[in-house]
N, C-alpha and C. Protein backbone atom coordinates (compact mmCIF):
# COMPACT_ATOMS: atom_id res chain seq x y z
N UNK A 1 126.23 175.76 82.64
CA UNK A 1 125.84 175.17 81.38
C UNK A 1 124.48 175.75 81.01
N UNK A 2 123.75 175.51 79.49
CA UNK A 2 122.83 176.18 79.69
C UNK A 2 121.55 174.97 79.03
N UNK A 3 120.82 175.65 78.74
CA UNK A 3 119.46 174.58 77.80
C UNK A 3 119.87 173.89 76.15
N UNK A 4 121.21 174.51 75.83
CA UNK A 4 121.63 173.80 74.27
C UNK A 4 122.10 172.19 74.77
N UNK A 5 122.03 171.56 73.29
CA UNK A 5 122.51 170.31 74.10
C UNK A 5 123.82 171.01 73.65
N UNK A 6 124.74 169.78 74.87
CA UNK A 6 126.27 170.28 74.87
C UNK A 6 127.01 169.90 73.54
N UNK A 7 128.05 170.52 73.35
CA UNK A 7 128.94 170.92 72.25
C UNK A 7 130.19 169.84 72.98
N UNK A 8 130.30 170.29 74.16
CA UNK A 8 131.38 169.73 74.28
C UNK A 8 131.37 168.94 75.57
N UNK A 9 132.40 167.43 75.54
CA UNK A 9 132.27 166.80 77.03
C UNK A 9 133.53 166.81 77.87
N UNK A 10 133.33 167.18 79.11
CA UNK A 10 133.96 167.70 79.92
C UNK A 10 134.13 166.51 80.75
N UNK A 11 135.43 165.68 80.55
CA UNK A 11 135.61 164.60 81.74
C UNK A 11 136.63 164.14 82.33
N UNK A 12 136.43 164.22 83.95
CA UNK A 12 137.71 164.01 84.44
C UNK A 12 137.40 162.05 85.10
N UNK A 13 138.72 161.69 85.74
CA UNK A 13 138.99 160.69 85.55
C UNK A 13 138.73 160.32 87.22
N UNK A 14 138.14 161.02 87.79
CA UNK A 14 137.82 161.02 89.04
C UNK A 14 137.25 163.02 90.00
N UNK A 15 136.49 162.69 90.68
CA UNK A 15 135.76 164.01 90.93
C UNK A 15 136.97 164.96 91.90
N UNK A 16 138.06 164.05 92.27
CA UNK A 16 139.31 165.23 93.26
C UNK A 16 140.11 165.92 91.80
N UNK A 17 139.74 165.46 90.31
CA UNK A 17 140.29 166.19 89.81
C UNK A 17 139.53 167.51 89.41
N UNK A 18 138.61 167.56 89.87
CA UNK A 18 137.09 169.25 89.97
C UNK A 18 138.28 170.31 90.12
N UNK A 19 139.03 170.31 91.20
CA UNK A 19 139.82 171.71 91.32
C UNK A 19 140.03 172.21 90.28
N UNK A 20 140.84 171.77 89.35
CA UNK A 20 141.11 171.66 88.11
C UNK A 20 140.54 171.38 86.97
N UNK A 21 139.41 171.11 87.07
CA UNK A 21 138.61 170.77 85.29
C UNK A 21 137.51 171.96 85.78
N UNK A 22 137.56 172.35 87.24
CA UNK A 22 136.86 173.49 87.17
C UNK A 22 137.27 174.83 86.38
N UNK A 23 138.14 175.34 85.92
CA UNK A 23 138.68 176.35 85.55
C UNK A 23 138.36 175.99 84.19
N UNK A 24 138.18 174.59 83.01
CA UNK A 24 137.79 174.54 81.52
C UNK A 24 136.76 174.82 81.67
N UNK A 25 135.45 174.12 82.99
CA UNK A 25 134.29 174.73 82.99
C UNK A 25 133.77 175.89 83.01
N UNK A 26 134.42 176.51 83.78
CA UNK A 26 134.62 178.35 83.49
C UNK A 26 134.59 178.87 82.29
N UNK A 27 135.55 178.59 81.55
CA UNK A 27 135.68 178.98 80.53
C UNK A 27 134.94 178.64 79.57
N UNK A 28 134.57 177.60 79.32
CA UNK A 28 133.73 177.10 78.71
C UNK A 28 132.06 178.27 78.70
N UNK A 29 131.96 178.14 80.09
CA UNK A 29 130.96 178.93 80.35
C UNK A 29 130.66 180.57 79.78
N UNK A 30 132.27 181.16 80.09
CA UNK A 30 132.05 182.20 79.92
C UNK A 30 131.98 183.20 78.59
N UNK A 31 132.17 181.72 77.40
CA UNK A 31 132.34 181.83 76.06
C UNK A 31 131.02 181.14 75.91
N UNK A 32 130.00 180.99 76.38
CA UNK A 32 128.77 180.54 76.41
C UNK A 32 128.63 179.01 75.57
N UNK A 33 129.24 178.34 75.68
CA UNK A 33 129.32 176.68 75.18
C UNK A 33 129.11 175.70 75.59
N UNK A 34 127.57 175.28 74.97
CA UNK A 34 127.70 174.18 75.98
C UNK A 34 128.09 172.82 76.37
N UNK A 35 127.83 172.27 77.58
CA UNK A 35 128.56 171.48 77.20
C UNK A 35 128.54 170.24 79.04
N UNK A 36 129.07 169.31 78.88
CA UNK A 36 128.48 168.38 79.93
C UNK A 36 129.50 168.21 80.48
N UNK A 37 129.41 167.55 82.03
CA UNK A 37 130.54 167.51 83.05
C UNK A 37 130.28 165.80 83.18
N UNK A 38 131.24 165.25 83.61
CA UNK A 38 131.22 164.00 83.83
C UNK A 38 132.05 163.24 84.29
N UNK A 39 131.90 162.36 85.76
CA UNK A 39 133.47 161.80 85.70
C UNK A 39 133.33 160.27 85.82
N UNK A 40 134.39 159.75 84.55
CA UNK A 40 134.42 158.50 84.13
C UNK A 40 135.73 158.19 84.36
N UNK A 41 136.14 156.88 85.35
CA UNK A 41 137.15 156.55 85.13
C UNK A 41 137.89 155.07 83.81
N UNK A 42 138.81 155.56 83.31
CA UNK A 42 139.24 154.73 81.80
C UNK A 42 139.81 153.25 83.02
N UNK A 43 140.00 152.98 84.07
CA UNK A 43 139.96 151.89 84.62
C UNK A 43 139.15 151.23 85.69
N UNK A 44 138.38 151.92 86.66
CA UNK A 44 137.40 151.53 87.21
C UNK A 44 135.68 151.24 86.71
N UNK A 45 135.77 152.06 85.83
CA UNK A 45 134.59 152.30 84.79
C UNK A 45 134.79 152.02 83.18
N UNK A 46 135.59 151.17 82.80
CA UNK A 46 135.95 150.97 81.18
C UNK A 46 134.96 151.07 80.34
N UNK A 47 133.59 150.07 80.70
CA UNK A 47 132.71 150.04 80.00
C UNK A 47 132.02 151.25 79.68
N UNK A 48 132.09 151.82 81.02
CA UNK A 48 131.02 153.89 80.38
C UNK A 48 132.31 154.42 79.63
N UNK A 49 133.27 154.35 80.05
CA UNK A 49 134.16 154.88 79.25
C UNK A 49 134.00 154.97 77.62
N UNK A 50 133.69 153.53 77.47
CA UNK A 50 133.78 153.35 76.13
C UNK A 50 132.73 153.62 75.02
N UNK A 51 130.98 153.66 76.35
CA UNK A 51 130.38 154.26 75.79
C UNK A 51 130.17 155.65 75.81
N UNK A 52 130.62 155.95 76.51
CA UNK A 52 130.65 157.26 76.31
C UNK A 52 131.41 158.06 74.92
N UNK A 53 132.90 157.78 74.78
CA UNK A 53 133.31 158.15 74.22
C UNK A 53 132.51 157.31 72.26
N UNK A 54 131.93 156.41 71.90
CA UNK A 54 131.81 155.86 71.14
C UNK A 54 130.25 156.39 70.44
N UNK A 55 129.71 156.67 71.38
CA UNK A 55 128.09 157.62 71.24
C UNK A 55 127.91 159.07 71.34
N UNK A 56 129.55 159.26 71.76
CA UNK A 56 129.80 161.44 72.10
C UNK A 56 129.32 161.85 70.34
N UNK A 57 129.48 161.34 69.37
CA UNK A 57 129.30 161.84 68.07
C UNK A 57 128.01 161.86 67.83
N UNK A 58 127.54 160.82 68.21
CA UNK A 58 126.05 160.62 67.51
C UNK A 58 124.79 161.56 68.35
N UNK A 59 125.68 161.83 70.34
CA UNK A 59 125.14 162.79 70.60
C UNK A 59 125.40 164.31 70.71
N UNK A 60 126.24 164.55 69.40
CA UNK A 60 125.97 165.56 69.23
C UNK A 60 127.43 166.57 70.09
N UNK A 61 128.25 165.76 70.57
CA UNK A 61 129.40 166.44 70.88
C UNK A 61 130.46 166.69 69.91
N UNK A 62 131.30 167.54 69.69
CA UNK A 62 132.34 168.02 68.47
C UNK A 62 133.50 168.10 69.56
N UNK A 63 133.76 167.99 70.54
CA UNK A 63 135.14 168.23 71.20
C UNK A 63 134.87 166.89 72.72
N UNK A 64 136.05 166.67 73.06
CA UNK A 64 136.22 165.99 74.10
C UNK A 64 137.00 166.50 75.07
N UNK A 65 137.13 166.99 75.79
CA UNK A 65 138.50 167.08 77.10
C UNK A 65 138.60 166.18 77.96
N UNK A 66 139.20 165.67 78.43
CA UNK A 66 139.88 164.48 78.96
C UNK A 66 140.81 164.77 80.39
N UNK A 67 140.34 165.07 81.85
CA UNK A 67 141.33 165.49 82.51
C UNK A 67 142.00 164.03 83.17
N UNK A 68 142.83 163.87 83.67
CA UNK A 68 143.63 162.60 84.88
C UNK A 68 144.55 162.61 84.76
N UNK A 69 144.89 162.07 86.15
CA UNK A 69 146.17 162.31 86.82
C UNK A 69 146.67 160.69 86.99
N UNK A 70 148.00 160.46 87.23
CA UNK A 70 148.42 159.36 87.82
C UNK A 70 149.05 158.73 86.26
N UNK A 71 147.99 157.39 85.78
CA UNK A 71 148.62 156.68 84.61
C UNK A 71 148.04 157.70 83.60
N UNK A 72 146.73 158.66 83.75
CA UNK A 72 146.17 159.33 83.35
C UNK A 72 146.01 158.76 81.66
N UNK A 73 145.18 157.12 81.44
CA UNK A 73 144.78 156.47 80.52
C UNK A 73 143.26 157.21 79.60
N UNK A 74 142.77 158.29 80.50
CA UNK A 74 141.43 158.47 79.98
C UNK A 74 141.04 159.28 78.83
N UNK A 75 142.23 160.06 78.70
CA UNK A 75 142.15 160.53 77.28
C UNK A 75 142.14 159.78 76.31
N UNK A 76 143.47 158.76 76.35
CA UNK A 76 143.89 157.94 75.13
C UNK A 76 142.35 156.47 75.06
N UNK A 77 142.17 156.46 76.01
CA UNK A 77 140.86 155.54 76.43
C UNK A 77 139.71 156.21 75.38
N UNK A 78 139.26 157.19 75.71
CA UNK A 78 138.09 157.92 74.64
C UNK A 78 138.43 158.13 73.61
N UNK A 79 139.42 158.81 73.56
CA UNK A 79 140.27 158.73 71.65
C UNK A 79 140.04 157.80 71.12
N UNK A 80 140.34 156.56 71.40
CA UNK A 80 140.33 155.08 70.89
C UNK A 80 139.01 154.91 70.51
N UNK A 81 137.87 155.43 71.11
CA UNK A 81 136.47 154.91 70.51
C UNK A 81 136.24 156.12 69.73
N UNK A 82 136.63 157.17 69.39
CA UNK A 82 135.66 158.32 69.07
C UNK A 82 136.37 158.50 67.65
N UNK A 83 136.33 159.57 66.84
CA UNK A 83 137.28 160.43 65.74
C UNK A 83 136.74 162.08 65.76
N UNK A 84 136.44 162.47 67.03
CA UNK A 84 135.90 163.40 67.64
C UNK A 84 137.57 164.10 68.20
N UNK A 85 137.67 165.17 68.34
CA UNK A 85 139.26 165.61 68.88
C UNK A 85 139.02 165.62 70.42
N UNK A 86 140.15 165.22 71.26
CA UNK A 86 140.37 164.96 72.33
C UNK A 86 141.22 165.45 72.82
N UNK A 87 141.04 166.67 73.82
CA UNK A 87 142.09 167.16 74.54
C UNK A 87 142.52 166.67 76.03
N UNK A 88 143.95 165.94 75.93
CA UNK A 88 144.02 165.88 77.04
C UNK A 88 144.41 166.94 78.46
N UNK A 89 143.69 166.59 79.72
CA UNK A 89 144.51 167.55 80.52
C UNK A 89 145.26 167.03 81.51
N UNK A 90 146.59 166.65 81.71
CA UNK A 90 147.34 166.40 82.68
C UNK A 90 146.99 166.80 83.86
N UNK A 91 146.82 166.08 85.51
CA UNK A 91 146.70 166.42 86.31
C UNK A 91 147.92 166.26 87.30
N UNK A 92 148.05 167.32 87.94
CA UNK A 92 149.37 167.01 89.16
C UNK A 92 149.08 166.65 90.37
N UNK A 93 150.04 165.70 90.47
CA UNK A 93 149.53 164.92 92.01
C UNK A 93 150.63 163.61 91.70
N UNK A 94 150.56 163.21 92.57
CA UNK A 94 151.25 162.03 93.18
C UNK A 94 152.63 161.99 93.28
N UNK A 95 153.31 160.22 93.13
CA UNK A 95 154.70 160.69 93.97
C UNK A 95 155.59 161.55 92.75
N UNK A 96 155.22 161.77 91.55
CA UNK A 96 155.82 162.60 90.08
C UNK A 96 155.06 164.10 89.92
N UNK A 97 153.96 164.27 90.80
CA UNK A 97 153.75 165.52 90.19
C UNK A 97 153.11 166.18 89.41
N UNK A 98 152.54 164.91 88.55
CA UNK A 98 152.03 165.37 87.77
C UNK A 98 152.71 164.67 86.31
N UNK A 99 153.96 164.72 86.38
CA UNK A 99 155.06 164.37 85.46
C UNK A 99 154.42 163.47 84.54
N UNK A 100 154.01 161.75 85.46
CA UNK A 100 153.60 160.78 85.04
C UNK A 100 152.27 160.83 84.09
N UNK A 101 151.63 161.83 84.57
CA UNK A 101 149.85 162.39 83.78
C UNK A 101 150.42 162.55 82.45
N UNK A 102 151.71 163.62 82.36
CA UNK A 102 151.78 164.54 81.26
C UNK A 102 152.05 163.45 80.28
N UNK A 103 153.49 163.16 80.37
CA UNK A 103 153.84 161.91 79.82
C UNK A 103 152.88 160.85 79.15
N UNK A 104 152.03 160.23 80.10
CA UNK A 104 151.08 159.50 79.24
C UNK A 104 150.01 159.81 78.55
N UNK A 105 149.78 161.23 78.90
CA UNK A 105 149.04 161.84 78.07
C UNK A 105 149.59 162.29 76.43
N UNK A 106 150.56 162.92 76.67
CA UNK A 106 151.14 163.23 75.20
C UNK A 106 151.41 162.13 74.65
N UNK A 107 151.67 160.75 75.21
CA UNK A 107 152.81 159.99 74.14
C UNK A 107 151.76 159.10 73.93
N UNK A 108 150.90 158.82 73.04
CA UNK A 108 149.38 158.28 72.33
C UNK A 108 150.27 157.11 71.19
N UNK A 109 149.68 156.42 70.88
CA UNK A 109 150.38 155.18 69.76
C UNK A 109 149.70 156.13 68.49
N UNK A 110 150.71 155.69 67.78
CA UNK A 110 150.36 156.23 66.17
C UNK A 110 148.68 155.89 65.27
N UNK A 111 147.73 156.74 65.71
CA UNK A 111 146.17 156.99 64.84
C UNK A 111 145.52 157.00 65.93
N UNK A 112 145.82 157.15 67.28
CA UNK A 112 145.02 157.45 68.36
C UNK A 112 144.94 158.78 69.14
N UNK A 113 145.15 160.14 68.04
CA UNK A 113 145.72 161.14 68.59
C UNK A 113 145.37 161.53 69.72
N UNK A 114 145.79 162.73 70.92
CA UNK A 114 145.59 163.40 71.96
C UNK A 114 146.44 164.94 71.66
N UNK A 115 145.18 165.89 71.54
CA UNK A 115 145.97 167.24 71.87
C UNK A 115 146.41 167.01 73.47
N UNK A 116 147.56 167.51 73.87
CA UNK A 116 147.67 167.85 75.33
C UNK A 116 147.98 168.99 75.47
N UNK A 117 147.63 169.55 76.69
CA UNK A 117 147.73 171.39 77.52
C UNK A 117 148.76 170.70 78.10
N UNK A 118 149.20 172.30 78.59
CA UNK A 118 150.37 172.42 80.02
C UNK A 118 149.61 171.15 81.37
N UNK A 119 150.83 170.89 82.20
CA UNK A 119 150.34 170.42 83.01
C UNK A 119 150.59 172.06 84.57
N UNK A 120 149.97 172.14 84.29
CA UNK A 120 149.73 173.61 85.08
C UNK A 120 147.94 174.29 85.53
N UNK A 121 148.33 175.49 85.95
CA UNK A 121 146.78 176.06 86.31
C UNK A 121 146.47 176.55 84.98
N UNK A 122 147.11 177.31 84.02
CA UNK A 122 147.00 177.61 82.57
C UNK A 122 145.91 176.04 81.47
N UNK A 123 146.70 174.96 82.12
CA UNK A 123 146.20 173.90 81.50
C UNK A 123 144.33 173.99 80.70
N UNK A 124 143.59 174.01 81.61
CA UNK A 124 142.32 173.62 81.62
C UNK A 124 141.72 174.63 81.00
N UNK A 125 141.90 176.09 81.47
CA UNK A 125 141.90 177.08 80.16
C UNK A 125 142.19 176.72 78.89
N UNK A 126 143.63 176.31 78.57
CA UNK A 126 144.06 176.37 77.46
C UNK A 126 143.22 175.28 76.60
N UNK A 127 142.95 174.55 77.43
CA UNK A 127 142.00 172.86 77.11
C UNK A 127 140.69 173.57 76.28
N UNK A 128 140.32 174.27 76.85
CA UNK A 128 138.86 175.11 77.08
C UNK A 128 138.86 175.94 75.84
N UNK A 129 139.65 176.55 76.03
CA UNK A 129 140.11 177.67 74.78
C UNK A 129 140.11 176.86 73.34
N UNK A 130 141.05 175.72 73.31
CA UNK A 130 141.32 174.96 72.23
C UNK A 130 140.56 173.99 71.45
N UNK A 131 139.27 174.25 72.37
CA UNK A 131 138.40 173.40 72.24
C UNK A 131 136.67 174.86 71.31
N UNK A 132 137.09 175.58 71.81
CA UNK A 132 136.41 177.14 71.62
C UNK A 132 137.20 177.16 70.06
N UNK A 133 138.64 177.37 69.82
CA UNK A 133 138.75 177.56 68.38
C UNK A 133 138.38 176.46 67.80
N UNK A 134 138.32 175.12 67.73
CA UNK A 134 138.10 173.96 67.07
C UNK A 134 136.39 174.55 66.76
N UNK A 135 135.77 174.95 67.50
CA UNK A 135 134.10 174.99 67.32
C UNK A 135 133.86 176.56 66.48
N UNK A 136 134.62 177.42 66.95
CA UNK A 136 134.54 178.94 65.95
C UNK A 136 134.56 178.32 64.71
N UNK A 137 135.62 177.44 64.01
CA UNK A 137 135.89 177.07 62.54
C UNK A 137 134.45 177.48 61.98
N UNK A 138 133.53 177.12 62.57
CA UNK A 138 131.49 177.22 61.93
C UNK A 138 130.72 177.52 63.14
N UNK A 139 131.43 178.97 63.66
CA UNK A 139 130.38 179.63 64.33
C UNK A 139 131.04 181.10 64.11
N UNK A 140 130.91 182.06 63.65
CA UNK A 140 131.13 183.21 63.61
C UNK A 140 131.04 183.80 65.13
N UNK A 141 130.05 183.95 65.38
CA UNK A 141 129.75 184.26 66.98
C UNK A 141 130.84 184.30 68.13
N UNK A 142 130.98 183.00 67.87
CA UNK A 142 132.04 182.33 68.91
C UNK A 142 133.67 183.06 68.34
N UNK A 143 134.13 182.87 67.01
CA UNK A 143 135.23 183.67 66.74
C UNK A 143 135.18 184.82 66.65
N UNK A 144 134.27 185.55 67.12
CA UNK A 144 134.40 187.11 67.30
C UNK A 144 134.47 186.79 69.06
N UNK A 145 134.02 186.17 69.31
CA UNK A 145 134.27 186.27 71.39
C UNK A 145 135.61 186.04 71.55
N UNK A 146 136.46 184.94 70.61
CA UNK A 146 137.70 184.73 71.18
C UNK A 146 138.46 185.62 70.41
N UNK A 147 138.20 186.72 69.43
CA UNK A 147 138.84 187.87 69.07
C UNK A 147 139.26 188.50 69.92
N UNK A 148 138.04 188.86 70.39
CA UNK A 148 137.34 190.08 71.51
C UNK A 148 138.94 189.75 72.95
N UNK A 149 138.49 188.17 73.16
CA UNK A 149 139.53 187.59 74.23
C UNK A 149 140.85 187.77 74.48
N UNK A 150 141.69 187.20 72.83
CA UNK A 150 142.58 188.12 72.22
C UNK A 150 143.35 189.31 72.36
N UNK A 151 141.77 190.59 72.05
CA UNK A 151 142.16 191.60 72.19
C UNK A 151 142.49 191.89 73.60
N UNK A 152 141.59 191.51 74.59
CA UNK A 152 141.61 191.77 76.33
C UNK A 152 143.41 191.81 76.58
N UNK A 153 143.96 190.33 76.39
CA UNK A 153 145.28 190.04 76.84
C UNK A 153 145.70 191.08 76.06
N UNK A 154 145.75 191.36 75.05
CA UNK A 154 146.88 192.35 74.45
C UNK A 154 146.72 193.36 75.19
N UNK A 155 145.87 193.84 75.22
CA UNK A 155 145.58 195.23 75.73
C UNK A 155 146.34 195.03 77.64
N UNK A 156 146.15 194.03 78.27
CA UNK A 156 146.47 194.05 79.34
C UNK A 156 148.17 194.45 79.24
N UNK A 157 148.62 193.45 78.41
CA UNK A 157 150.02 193.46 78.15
C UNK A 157 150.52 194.53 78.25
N UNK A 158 150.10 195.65 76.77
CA UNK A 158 150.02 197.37 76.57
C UNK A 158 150.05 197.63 77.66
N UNK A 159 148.92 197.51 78.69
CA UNK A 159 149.12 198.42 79.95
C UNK A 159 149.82 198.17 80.64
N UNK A 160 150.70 196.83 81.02
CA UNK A 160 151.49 196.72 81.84
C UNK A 160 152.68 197.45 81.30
N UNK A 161 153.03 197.03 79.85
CA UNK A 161 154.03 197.64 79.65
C UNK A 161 154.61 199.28 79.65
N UNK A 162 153.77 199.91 79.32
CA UNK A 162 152.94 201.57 79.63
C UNK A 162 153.11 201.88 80.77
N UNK A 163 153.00 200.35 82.41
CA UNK A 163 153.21 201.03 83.35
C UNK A 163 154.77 200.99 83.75
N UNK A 164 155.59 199.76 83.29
CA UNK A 164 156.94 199.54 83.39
C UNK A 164 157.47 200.57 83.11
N UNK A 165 157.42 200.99 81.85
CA UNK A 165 157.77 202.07 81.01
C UNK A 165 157.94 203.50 81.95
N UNK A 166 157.10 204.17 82.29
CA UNK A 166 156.34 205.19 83.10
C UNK A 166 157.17 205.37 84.53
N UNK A 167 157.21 203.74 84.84
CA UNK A 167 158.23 203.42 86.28
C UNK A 167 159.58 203.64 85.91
N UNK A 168 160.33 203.73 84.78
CA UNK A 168 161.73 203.35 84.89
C UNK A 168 162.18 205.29 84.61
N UNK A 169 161.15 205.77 83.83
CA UNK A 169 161.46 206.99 83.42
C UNK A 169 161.20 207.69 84.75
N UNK A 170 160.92 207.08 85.68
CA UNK A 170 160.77 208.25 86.69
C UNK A 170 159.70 208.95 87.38
């Protein structure tokens, strides 16, 4: 993270979900955004929950990510106080897998939205990423980095395909 205040809040629903909200922090990072780590749980901790999510505007946050696993309530928990966008990230684990995260993550009651990612290793990237175009809308800077990003994968693609290609001819 760096000396800006953060842009964006980064919170999982317990600290064994780090494996995994480590990889949005990455990214986050490496698109230079800043942005705060934090772990609040939406049932052991309701009350930070609520402030947290209810004061993220006034301090100055424009995105939320939301990781948990299990009933995985903590997205739809901060949604409920904020009108700030909230991405959830499904975590895998328990006796479903993960299944149960995804599920209650996507299925939000009608005016309490939740973007949700894959429930996968892709997830927290994609969290990260989606949270990077929501903030380009009014930063030029930033939508020329995830151009730039863009371009990387394509170009990887090209070369793989260039090498398939190359392999079949012989």
């Amino acid at each position: 993270m760096n000396e800006q205040a953060p842009l964006v809040g980064l919170v999982m629903g317990s600290d064994s979900d780090w494996p995994v909200v480590s990889k949005a922090h990455e990214t986050l990072q490496e698109l230079g955004i800043p942005h705060e780590v934090r772990v609040i749980s939406a049932h052991r901790t309701p009350e930070t929950a609520h402030e947290y999510s209810s004061t993220a505007e006034s301090r100055g946050l424009k995105v939320i990510l939301a990781a948990a696993g299990g009933a995985a309530h903590l997205a739809g928990v901060l949604a409920a106080s904020t009108i700030l966008p909230v991405v959830g990230i499904p975590v895998a684990g328990g006796a479903l897998n993960g299944l149960d995260a995804l599920l209650a993550t996507v299925q939000m009651p009608s005016g309490i939205p939740v973007a949700t990612v894959a429930l996968s290793s892709s997830g927290p990237v994609n969290a990260a990423l989606l949270a990077a175009q929501m903030l380009a809308l009014s930063d030029a800077d930033l939508a020329a980095k995830l151009r730039a990003r863009k371009q990387k994968l394509a170009e990887k693609v090209a070369a793989a395909d260039e090498k398939l290609q190359n392999s079949l001819q012989g």
